[in-house]
N, C-alpha and C. Protein backbone atom coordinates (compact mmCIF):
# COMPACT_ATOMS: atom_id res chain seq x y z
N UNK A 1 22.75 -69.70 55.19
CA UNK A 1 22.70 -71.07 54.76
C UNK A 1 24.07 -71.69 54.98
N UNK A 2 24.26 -72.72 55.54
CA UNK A 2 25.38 -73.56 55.92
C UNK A 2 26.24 -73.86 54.41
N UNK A 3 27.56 -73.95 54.66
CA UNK A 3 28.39 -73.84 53.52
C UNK A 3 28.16 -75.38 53.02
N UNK A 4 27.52 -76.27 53.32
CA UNK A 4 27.66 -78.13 53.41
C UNK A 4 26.52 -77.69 52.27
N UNK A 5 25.66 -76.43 52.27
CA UNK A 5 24.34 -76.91 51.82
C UNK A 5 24.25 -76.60 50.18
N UNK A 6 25.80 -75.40 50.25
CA UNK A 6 26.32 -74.80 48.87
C UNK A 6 25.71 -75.85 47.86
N UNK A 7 26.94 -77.21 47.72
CA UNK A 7 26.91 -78.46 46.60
C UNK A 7 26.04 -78.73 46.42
N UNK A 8 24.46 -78.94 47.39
CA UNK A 8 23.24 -79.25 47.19
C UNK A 8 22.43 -78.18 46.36
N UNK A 9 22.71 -76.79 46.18
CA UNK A 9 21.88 -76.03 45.99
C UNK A 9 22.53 -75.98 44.64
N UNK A 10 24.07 -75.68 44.25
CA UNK A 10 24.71 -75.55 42.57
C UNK A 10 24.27 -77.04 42.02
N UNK A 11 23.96 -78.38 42.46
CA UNK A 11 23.90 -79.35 41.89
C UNK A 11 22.16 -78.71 41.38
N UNK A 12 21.62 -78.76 42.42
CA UNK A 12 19.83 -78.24 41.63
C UNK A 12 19.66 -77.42 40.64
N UNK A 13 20.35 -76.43 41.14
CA UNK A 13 20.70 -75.46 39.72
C UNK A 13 21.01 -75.95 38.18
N UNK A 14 21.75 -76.91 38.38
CA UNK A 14 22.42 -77.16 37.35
C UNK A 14 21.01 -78.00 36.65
N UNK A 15 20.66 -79.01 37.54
CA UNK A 15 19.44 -79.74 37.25
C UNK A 15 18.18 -78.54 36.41
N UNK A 16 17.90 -77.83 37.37
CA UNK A 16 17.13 -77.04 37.18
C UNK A 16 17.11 -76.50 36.12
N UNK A 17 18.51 -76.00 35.63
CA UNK A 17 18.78 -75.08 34.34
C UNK A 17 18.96 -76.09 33.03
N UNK A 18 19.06 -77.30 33.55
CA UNK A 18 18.42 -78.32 32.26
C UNK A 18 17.07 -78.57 31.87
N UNK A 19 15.85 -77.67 32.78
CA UNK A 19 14.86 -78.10 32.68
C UNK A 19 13.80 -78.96 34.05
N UNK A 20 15.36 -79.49 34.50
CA UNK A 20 14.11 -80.55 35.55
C UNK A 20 13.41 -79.76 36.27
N UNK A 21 12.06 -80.05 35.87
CA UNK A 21 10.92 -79.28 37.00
C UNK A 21 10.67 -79.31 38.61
N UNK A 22 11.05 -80.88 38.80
CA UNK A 22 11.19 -81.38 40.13
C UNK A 22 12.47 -80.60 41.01
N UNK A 23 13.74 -80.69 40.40
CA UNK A 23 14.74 -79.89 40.46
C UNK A 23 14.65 -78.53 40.97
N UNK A 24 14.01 -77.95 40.26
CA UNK A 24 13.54 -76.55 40.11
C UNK A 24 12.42 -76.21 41.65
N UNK A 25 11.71 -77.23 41.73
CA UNK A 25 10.85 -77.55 43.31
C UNK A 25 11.42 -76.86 44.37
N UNK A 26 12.44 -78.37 44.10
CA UNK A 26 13.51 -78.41 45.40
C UNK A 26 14.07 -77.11 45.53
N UNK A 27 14.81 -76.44 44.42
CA UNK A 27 15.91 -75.72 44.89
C UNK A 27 14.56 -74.06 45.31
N UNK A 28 13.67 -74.01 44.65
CA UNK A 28 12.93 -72.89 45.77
C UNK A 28 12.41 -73.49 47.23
N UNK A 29 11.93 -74.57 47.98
CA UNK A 29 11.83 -75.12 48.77
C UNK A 29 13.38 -75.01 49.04
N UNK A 30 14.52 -74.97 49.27
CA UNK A 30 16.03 -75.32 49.77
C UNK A 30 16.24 -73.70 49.90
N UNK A 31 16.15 -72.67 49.24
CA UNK A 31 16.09 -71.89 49.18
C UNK A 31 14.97 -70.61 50.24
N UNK A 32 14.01 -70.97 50.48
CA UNK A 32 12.42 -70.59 50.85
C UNK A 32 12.80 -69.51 51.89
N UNK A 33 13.79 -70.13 52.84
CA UNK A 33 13.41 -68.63 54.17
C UNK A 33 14.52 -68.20 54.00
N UNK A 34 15.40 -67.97 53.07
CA UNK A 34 16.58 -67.17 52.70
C UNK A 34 15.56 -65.97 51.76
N UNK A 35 14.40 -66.46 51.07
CA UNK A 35 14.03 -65.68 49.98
C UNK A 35 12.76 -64.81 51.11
N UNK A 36 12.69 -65.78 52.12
CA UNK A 36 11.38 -64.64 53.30
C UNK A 36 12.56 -63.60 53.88
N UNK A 37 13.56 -63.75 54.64
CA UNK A 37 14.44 -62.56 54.81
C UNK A 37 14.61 -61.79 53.87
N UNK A 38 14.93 -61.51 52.99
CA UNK A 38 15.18 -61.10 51.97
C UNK A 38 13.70 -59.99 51.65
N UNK A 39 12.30 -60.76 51.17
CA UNK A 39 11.74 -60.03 51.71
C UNK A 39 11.45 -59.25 52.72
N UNK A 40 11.00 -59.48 53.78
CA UNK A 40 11.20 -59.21 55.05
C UNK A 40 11.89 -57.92 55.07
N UNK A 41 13.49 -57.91 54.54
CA UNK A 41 14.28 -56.67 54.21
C UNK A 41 13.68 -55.56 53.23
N UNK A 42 13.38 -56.27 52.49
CA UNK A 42 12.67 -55.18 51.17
C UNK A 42 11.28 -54.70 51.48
N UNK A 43 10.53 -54.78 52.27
CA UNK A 43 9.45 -54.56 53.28
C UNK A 43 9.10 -53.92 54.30
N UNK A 44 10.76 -53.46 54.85
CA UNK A 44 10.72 -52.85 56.12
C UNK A 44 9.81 -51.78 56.47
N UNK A 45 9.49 -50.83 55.67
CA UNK A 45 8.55 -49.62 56.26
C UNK A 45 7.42 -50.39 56.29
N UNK A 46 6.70 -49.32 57.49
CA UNK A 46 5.25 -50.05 57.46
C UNK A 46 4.46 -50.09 56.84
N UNK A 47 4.40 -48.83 56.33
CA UNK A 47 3.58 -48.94 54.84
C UNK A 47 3.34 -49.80 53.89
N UNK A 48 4.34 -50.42 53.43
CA UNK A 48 4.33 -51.88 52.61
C UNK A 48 4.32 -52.85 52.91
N UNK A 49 4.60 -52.94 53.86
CA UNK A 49 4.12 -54.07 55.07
C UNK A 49 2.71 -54.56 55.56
N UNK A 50 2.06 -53.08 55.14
CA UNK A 50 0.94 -53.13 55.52
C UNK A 50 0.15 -53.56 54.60
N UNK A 51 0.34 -53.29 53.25
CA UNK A 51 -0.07 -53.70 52.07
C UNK A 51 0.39 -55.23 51.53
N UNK A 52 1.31 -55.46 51.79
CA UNK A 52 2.14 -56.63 51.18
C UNK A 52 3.16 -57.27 52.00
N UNK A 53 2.63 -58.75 52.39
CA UNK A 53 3.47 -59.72 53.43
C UNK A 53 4.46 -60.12 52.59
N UNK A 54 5.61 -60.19 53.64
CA UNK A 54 6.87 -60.86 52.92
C UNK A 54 6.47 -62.09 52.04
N UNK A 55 5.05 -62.72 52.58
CA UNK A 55 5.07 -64.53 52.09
C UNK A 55 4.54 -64.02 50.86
N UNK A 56 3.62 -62.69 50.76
CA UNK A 56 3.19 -62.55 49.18
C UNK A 56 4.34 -62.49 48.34
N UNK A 57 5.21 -61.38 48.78
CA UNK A 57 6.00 -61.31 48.05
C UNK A 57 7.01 -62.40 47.58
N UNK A 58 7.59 -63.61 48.31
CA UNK A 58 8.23 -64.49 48.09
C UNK A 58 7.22 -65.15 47.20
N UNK A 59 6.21 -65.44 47.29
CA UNK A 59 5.13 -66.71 46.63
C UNK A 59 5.34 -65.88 45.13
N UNK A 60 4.81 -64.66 44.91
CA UNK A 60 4.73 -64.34 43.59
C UNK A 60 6.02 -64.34 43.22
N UNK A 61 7.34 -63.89 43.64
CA UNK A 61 8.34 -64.12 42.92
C UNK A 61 8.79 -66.02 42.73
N UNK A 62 7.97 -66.77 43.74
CA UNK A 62 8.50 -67.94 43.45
C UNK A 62 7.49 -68.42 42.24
N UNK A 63 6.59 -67.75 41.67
CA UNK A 63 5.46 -68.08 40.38
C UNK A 63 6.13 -68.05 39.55
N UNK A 64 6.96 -66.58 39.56
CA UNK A 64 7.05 -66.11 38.40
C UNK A 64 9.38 -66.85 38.33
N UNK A 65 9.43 -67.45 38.97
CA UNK A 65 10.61 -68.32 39.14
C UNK A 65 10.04 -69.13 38.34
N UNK A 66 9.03 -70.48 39.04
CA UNK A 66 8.72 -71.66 38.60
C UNK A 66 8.01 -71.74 37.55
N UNK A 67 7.61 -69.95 36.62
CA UNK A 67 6.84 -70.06 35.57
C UNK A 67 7.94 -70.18 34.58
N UNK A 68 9.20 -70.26 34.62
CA UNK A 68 10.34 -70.14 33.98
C UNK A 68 10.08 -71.42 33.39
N UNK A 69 10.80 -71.65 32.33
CA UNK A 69 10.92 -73.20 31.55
C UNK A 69 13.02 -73.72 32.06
N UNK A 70 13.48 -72.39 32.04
CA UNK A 70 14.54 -72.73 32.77
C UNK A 70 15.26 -71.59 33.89
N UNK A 71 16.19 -72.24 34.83
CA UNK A 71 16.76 -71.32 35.98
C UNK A 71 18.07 -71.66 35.38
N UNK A 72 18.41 -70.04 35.16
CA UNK A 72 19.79 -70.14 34.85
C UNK A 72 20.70 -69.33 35.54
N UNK A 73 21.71 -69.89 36.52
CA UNK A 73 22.50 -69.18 37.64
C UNK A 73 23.82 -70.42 38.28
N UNK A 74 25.05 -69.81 38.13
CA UNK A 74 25.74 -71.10 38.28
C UNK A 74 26.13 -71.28 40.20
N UNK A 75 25.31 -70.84 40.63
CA UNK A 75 25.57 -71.30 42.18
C UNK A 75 24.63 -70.23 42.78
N UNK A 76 24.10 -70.80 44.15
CA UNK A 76 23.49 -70.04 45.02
C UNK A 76 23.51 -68.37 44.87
N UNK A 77 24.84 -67.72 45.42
CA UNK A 77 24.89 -66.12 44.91
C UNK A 77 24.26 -65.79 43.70
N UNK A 78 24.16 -66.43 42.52
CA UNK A 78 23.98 -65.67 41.35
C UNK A 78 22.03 -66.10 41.57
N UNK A 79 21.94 -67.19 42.08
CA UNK A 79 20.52 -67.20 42.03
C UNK A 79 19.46 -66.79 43.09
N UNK A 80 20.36 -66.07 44.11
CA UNK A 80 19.59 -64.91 45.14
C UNK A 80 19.82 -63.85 44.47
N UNK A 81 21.14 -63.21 43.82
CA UNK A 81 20.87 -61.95 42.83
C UNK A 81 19.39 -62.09 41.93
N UNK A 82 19.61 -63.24 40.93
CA UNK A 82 18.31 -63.61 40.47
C UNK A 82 17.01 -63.14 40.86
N UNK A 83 16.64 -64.02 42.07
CA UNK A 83 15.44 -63.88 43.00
C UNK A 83 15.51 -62.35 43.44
N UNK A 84 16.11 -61.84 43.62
CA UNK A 84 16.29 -60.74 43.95
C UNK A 84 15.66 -59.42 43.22
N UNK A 85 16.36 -59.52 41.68
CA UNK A 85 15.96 -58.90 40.54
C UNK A 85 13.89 -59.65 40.39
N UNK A 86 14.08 -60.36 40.63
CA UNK A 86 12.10 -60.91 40.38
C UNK A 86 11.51 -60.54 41.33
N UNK A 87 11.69 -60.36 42.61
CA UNK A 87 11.18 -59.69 43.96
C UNK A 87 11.09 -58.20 43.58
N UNK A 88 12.18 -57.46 42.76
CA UNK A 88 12.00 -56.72 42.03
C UNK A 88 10.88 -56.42 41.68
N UNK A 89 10.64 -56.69 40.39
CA UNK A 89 9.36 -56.86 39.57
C UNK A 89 8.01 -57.22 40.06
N UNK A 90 8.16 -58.15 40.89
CA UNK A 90 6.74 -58.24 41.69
C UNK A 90 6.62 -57.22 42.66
N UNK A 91 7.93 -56.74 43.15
CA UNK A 91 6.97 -55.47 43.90
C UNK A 91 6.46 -54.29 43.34
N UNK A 92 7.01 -54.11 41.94
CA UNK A 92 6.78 -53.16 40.92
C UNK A 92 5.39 -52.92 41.14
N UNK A 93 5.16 -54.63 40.47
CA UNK A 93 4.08 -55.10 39.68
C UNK A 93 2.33 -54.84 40.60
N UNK A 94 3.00 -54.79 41.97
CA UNK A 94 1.84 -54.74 43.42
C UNK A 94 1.81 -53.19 43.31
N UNK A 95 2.75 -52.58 43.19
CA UNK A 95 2.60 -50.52 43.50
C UNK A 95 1.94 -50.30 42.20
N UNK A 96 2.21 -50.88 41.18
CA UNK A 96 1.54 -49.96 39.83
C UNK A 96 0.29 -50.72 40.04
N UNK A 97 -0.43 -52.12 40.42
CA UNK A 97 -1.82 -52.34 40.65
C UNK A 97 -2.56 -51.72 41.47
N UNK A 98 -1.41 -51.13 42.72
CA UNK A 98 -2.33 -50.23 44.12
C UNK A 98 -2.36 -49.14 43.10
N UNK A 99 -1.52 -48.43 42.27
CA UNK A 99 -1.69 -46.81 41.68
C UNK A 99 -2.97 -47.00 40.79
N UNK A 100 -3.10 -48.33 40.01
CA UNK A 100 -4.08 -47.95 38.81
C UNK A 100 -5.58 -48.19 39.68
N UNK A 101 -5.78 -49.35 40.93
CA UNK A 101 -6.67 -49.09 41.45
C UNK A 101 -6.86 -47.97 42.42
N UNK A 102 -5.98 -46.98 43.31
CA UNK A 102 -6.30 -46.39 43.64
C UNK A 102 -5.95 -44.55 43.07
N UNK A 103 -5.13 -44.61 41.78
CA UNK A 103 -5.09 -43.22 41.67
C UNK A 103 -4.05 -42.53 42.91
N UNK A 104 -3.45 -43.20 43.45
CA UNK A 104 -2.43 -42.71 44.45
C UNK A 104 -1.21 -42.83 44.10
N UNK A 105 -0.34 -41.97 44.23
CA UNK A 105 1.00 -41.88 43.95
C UNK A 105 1.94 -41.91 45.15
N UNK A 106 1.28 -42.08 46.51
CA UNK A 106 2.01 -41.67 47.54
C UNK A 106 2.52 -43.15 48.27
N UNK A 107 2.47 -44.44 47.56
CA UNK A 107 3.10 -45.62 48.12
C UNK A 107 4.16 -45.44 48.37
N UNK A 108 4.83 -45.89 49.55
CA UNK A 108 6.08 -45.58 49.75
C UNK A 108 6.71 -46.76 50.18
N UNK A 109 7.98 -47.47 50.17
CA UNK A 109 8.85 -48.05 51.05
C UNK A 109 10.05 -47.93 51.33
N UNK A 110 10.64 -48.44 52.56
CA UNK A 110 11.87 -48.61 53.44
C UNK A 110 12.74 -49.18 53.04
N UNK A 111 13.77 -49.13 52.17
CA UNK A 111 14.70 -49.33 51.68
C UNK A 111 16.13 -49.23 52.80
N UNK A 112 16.35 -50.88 53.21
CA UNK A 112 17.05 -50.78 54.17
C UNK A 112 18.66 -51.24 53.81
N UNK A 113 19.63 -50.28 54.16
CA UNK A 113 20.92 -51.07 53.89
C UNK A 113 21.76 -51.51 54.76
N UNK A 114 22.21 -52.78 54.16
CA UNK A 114 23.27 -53.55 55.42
C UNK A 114 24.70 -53.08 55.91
N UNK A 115 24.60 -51.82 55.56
CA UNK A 115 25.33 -50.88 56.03
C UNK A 115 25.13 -50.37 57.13
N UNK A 116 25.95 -50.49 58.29
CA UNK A 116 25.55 -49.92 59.75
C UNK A 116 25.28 -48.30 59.30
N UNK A 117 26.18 -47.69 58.68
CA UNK A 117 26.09 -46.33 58.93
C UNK A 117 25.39 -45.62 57.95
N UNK A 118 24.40 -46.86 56.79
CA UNK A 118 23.74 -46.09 56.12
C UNK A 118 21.99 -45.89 56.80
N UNK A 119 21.75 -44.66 56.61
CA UNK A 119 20.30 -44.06 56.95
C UNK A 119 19.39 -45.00 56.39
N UNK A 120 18.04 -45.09 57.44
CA UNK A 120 16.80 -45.40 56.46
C UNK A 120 16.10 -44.89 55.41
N UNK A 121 15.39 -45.11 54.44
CA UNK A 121 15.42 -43.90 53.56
C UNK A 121 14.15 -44.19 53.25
N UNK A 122 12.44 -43.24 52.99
CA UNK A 122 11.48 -43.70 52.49
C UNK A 122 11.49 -43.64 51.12
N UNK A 123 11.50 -44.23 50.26
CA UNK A 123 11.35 -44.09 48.94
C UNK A 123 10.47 -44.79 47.98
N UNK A 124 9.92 -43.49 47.50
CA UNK A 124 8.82 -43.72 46.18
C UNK A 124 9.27 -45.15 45.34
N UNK A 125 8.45 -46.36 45.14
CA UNK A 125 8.76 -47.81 44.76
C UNK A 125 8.81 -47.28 43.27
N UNK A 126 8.21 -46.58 42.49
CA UNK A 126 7.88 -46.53 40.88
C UNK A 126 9.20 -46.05 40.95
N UNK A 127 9.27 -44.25 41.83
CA UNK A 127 10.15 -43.38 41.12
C UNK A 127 11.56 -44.07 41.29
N UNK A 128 11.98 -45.13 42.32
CA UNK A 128 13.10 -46.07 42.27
C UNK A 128 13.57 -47.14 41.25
N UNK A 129 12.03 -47.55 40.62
CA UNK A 129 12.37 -48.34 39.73
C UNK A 129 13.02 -47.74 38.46
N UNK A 130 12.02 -46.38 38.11
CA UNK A 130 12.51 -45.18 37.03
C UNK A 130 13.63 -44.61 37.23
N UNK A 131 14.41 -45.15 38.38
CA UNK A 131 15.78 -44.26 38.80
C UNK A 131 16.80 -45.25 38.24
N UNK A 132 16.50 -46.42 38.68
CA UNK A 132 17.45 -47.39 38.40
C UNK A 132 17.38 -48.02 36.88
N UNK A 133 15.90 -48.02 35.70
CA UNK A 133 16.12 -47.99 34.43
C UNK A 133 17.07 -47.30 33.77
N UNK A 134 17.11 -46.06 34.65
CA UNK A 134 17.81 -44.67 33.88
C UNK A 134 19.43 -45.18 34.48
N UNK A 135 19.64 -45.17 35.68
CA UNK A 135 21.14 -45.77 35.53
C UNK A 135 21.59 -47.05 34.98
N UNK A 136 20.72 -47.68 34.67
CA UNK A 136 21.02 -48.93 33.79
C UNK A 136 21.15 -48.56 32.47
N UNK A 137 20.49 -47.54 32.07
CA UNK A 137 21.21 -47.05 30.55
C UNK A 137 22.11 -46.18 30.93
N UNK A 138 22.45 -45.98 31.76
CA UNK A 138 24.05 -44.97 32.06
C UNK A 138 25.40 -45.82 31.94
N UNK A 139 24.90 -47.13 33.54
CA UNK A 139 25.93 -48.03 33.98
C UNK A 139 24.96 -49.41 34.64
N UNK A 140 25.01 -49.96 33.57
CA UNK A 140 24.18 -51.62 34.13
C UNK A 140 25.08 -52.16 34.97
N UNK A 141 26.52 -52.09 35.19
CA UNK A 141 26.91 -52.48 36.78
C UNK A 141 27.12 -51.82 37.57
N UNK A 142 25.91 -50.60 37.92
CA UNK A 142 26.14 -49.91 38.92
C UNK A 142 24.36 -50.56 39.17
N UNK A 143 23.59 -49.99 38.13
CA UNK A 143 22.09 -50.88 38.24
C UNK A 143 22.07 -52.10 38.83
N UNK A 144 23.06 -53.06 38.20
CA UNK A 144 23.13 -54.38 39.00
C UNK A 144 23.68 -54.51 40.60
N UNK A 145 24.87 -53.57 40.95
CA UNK A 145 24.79 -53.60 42.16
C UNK A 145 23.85 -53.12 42.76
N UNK A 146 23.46 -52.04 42.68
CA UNK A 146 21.93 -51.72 43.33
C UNK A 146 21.33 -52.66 43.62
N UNK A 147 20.66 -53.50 42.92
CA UNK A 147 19.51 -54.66 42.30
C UNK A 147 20.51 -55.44 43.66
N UNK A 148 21.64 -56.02 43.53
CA UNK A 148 22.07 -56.77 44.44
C UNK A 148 22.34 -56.48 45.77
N UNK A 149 22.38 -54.93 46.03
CA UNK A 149 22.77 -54.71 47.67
C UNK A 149 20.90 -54.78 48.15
N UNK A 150 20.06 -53.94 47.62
CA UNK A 150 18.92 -53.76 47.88
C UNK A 150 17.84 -54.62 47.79
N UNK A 151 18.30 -55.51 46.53
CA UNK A 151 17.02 -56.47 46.34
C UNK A 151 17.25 -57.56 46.55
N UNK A 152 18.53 -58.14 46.42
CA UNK A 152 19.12 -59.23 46.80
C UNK A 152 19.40 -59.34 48.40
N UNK A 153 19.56 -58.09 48.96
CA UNK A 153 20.59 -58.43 50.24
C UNK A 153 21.83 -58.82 50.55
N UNK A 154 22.56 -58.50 49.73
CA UNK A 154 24.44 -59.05 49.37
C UNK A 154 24.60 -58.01 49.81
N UNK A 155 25.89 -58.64 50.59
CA UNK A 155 26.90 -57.94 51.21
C UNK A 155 27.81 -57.43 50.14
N UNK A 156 28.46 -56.53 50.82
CA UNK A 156 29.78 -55.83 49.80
C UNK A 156 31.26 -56.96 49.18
N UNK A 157 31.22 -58.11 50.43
CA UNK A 157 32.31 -58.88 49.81
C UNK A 157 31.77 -60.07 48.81
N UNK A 158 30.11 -60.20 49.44
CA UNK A 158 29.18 -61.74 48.59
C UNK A 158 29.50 -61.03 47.03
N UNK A 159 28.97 -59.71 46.86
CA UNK A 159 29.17 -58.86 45.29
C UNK A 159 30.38 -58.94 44.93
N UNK A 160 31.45 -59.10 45.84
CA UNK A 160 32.82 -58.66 45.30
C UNK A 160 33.38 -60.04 44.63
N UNK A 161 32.85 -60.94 45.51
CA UNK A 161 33.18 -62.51 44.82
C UNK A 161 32.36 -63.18 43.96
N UNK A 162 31.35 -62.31 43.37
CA UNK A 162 30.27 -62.80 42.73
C UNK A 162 31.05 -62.25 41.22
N UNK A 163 31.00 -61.08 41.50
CA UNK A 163 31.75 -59.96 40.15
C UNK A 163 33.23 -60.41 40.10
N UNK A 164 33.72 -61.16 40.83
CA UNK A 164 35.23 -61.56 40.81
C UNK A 164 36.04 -59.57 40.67
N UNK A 165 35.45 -59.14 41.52
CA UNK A 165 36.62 -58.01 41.90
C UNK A 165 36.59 -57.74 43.33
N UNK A 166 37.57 -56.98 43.56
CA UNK A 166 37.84 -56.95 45.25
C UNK A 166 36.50 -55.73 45.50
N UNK A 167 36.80 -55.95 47.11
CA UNK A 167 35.44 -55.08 47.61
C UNK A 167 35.67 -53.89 47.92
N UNK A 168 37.16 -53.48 47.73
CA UNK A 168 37.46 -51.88 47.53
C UNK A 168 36.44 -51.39 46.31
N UNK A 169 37.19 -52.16 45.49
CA UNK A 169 36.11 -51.67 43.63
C UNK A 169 34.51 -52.01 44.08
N UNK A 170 33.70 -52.96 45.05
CA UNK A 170 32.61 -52.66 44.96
C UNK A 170 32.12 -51.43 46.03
N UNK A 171 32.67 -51.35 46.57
CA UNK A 171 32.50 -50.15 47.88
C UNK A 171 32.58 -48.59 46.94
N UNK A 172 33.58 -48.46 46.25
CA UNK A 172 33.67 -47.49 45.30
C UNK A 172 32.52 -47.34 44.20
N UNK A 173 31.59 -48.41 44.03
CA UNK A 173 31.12 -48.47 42.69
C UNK A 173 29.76 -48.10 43.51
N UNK A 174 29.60 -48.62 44.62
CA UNK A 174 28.77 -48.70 45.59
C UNK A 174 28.49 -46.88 46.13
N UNK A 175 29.43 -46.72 46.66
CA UNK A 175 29.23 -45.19 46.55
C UNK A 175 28.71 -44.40 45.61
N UNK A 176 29.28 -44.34 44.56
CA UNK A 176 28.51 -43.61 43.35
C UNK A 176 27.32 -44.01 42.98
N UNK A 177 26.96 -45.82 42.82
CA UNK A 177 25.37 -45.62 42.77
C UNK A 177 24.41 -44.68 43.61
N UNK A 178 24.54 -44.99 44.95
CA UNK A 178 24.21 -44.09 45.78
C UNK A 178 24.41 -42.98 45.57
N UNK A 179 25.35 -42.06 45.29
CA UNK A 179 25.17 -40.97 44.73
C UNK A 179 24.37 -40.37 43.90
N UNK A 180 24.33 -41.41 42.90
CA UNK A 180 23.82 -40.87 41.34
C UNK A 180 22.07 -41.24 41.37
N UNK A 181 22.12 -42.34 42.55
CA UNK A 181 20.48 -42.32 42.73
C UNK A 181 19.89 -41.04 43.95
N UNK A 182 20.86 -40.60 45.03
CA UNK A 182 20.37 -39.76 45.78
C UNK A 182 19.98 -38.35 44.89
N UNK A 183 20.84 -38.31 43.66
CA UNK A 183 20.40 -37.65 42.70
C UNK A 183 19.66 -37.26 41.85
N UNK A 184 19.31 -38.54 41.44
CA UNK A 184 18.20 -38.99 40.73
C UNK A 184 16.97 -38.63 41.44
N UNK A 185 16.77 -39.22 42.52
CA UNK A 185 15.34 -39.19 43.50
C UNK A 185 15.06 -37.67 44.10
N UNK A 186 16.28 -36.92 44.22
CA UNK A 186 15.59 -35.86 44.88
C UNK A 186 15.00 -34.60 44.36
């Protein structure tokens, strides 16, 4: 998104997080194919792809956005983390409806990182979500970066200026999630 388009998107916000509904419109419409990449990313294996289009996934997280009475995020970054964390939940919310209708445990997706030199990885959607509850009662800003490299799509410096620390400290913090979830999962 063009940096001109920043002021337009923190002014909606601000609107938005007072309530205005119209406000609130706009800034998912201003927002819309930043939130289809995004899916798109969180989608990558075929498997879930096959089950669930990026546009589902954006539409239900934009429901469960616009079912909000307010959006509270003080600029663009904090409200793709946002969207991010609800893309979350709706994809939860699609694997535990495929498990209870089908009795299958074997859904899987492609968890892709914007890391050149990190691997693709297939991973169980529940047992990820149960990985990352559990490091959120360990370290909720290691949970939150997760939530933001993976579900959001932030880069290591977008996190570093979001968290107001340098991107040595998120690269470091970044490592150990990864660790402590390659741990977790296997």
């Amino acid at each position: 998104m063009p940096a001109a388009a920043e002021p337009a998107i923190t002014e909606l916000l601000q609107r938005a997080a007072g309530g205005d509904a119209a406000a609130r419109d706009a800034l998912l419409s201003a927002v819309y194919q930043e939130l289809r990449r995004l899916a798109r990313h969180l989608l990558a294996g075929d498997r879930m792809r096959a089950q669930l289009a990026p546009t589902e996934l954006v539409h239900g997280a934009a429901l469960k956005l616009m079912g909000q009475a307010q959006v509270s995020a003080r600029d663009r970054a904090h409200f793709l983390a946002y969207a991010g964390q609800v893309m979350r939940q709706v994809l939860i919310d699609h694997v535990r409806r495929e498990r209870a209708a089908k009795r299958d445990a074997g859904t899987q997706v492609t968890l892709v990182s914007t890391l050149p030199d990190q691997p693709r990885a297939d991973v169980d959607v529940a047992a990820l979500h149960e990985a990352l509850e559990r490091l959120e009662a360990v370290s909720p800003e290691l949970a939150r970066l997760v939530e933001q490299r993976y579900f959001a799509g932030m880069t290591i410096e977008q996190i570093a200026e979001l968290d107001g620390s340098s991107p040595a400290t998120v690269k470091r913090r970044w490592r150990a999630a990864r660790a402590w979830l390659a741990d977790a999962l296997a």
